[in-house]
N, C-alpha and C. Protein backbone atom coordinates (compact mmCIF):
# COMPACT_ATOMS: atom_id res chain seq x y z
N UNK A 1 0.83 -1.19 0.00
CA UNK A 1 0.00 0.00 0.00
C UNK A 1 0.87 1.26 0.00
N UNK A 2 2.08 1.47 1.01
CA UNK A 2 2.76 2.39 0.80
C UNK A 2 3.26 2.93 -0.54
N UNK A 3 3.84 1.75 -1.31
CA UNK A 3 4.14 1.93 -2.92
C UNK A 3 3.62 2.45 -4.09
N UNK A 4 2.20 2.20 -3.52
CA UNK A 4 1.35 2.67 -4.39
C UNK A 4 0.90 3.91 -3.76
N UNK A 5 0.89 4.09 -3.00
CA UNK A 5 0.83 5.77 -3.01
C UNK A 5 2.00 6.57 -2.46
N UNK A 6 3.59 6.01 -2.57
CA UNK A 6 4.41 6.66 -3.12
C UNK A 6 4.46 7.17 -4.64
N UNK A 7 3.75 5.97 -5.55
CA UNK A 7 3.86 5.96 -6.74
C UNK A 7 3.29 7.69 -7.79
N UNK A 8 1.41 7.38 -6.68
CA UNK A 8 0.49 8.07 -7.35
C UNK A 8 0.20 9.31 -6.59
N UNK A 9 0.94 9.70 -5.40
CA UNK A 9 0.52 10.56 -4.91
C UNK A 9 1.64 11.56 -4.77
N UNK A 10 2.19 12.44 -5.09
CA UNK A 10 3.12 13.65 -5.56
C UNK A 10 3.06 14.72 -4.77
N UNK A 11 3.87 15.73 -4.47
CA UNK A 11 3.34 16.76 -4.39
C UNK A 11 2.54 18.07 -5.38
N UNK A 12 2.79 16.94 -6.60
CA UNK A 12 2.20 18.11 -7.91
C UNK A 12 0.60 17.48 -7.15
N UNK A 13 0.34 16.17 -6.80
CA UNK A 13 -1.14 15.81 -6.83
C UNK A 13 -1.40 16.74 -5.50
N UNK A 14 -0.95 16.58 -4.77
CA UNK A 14 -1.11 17.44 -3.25
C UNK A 14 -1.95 18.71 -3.66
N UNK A 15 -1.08 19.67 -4.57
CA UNK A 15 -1.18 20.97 -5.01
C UNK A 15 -2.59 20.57 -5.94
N UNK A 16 -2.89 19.82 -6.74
CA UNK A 16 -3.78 19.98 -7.41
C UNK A 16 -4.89 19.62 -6.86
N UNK A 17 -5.23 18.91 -5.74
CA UNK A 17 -6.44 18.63 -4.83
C UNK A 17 -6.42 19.44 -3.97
N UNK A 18 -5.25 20.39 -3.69
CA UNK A 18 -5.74 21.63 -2.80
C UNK A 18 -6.14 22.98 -3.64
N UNK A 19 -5.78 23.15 -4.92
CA UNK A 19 -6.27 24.21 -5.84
C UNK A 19 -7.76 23.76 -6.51
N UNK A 20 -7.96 22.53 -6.70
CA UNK A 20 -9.73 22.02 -6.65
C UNK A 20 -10.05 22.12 -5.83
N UNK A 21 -9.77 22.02 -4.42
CA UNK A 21 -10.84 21.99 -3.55
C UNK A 21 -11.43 24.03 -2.99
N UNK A 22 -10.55 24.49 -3.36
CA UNK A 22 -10.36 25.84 -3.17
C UNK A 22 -11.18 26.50 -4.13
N UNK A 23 -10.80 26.26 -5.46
CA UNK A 23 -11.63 26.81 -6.85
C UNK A 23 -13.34 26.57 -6.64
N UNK A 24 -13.18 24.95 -6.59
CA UNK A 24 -14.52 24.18 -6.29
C UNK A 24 -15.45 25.02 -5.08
N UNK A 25 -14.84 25.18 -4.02
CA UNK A 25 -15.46 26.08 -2.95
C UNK A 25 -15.61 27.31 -3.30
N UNK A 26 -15.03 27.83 -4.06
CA UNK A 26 -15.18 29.94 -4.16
C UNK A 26 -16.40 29.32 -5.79
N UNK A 27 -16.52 28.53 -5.83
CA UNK A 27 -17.58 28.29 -6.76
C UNK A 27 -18.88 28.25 -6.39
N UNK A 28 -18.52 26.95 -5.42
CA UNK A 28 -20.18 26.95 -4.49
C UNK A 28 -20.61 28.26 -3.97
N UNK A 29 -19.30 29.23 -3.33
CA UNK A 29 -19.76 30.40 -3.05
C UNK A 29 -20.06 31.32 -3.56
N UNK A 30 -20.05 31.54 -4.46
CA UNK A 30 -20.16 32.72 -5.98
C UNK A 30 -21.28 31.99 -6.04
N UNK A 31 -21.89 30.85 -6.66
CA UNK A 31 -22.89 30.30 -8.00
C UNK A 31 -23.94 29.61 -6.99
N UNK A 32 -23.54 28.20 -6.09
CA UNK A 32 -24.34 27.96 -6.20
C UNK A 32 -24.64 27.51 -4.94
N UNK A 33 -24.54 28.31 -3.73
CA UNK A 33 -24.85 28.37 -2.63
C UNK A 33 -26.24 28.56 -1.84
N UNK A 34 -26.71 29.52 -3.09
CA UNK A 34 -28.37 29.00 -2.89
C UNK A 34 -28.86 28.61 -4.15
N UNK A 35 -28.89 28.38 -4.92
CA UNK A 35 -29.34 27.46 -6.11
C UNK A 35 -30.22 26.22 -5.82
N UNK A 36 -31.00 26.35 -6.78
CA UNK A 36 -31.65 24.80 -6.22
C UNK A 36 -31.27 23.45 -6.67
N UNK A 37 -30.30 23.43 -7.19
CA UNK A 37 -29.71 22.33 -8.26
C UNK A 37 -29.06 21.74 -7.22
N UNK A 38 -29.18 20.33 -6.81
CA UNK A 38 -28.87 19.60 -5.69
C UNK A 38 -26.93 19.80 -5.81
N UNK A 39 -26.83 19.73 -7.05
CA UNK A 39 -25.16 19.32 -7.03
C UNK A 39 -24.37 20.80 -6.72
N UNK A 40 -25.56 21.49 -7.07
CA UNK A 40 -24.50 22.71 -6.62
C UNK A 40 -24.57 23.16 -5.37
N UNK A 41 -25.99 23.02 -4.86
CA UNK A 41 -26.11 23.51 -3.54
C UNK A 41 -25.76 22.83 -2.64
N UNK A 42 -25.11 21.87 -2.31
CA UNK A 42 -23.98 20.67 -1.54
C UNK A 42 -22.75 21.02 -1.72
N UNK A 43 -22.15 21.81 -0.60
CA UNK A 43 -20.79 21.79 -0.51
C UNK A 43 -19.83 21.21 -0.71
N UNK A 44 -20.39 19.70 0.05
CA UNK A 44 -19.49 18.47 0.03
C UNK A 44 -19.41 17.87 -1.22
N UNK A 45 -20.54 17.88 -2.18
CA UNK A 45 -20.26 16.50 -3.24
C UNK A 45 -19.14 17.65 -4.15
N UNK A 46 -19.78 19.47 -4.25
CA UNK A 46 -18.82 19.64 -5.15
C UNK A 46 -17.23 19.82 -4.64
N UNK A 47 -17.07 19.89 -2.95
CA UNK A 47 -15.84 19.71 -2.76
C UNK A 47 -15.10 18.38 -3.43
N UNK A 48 -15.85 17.58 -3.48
CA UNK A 48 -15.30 16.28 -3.64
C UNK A 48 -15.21 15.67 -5.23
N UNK A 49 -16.30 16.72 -5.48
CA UNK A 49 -16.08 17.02 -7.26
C UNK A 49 -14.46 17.62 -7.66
N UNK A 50 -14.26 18.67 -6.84
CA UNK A 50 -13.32 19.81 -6.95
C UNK A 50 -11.89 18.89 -6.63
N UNK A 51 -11.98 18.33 -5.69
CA UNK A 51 -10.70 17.13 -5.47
C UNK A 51 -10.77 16.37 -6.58
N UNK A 52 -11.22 15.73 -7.19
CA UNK A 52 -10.70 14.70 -8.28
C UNK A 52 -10.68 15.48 -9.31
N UNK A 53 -10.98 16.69 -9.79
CA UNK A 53 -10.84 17.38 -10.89
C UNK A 53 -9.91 17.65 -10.85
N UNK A 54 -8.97 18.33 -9.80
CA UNK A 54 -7.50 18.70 -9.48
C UNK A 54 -6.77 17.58 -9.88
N UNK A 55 -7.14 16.60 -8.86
CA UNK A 55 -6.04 15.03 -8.57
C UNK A 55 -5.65 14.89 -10.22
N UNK A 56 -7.08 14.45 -10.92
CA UNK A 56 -6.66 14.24 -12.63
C UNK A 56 -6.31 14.90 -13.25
N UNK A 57 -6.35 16.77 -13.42
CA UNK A 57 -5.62 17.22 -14.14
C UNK A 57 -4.53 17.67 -13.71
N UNK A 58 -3.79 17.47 -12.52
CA UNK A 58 -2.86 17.61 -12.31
C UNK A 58 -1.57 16.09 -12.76
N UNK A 59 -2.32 15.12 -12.77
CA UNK A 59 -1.83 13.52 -12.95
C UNK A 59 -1.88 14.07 -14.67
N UNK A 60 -2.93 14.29 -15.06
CA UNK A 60 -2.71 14.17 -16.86
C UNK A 60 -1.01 15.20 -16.91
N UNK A 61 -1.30 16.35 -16.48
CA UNK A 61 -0.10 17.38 -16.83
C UNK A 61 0.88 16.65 -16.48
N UNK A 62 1.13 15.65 -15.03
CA UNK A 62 2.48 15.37 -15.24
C UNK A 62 2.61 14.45 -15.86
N UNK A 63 1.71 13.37 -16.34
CA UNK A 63 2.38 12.04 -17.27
C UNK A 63 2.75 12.75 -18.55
N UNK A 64 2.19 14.04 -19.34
CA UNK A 64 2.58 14.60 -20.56
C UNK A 64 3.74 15.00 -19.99
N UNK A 65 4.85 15.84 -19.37
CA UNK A 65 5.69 16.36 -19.10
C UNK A 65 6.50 15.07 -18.80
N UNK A 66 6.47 14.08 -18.17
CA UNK A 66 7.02 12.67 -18.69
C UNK A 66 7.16 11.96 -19.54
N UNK A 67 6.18 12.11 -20.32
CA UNK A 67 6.51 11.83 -21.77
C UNK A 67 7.05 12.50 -22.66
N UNK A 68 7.21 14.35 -22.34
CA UNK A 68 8.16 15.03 -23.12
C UNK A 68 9.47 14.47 -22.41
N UNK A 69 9.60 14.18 -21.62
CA UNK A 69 11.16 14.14 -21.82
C UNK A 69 11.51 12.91 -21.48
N UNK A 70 10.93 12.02 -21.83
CA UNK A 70 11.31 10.40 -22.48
C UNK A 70 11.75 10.60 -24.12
N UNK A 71 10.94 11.45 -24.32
CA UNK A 71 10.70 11.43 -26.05
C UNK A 71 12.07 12.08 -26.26
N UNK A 72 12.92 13.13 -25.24
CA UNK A 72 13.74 13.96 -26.03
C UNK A 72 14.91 13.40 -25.68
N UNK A 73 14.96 12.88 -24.29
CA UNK A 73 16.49 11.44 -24.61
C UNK A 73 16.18 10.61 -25.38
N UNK A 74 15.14 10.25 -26.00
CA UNK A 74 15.72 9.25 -27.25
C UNK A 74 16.33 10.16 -28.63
C-alpha cells in the first residue's frame, strides 16, 4: 500500500487537490450556494467534485511532461 501511493501521490497531486478543492469552494460560493440544483447547492459533493478534478488534471499534466522528456532522450 505504501508503494502505491508513493507511486500516485506527488506533491504536484497534493497541489492539485488543494487548488480544486479551493476553486470548487469559491464556486459553491459565488454560483451555487443557494441554487436549487442539488449538485451545486452541496458543498461536500462539489468539494469532492473539486478534489478529483485537481487530482486528474494535475496527474494528466504530469504524465505529458514525462513523456516530453522520455521522447527527447531518445
Amino acid at each position: 500500500m505504501k508503494e502505491f501511493i508513493k507511486k500516485n501521490v506527488t506533491i504536484y497531486h497534493i497541489i492539485g487537490i488543494v487548488s480544486g478543492l479551493v476553486l470548487s469552494d469559491i464556486y459553491w460560493w459565488k454560483v451555487g450556494r443557494f441554487d436549487d440544483y442539488f449538485l451545486k447547492n452541496n458543498i461536500f459533493i462539489i468539494s469532492i467534485f473539486g478534489i478529483l478534478v485537481g487530482y486528474i488534471s494535475f496527474d494528466l499534466i504530469i504524465n505529458s511532461i514525462r513523456k516530453n522528456r522520455e521522447n527527447k532522450k531518445d
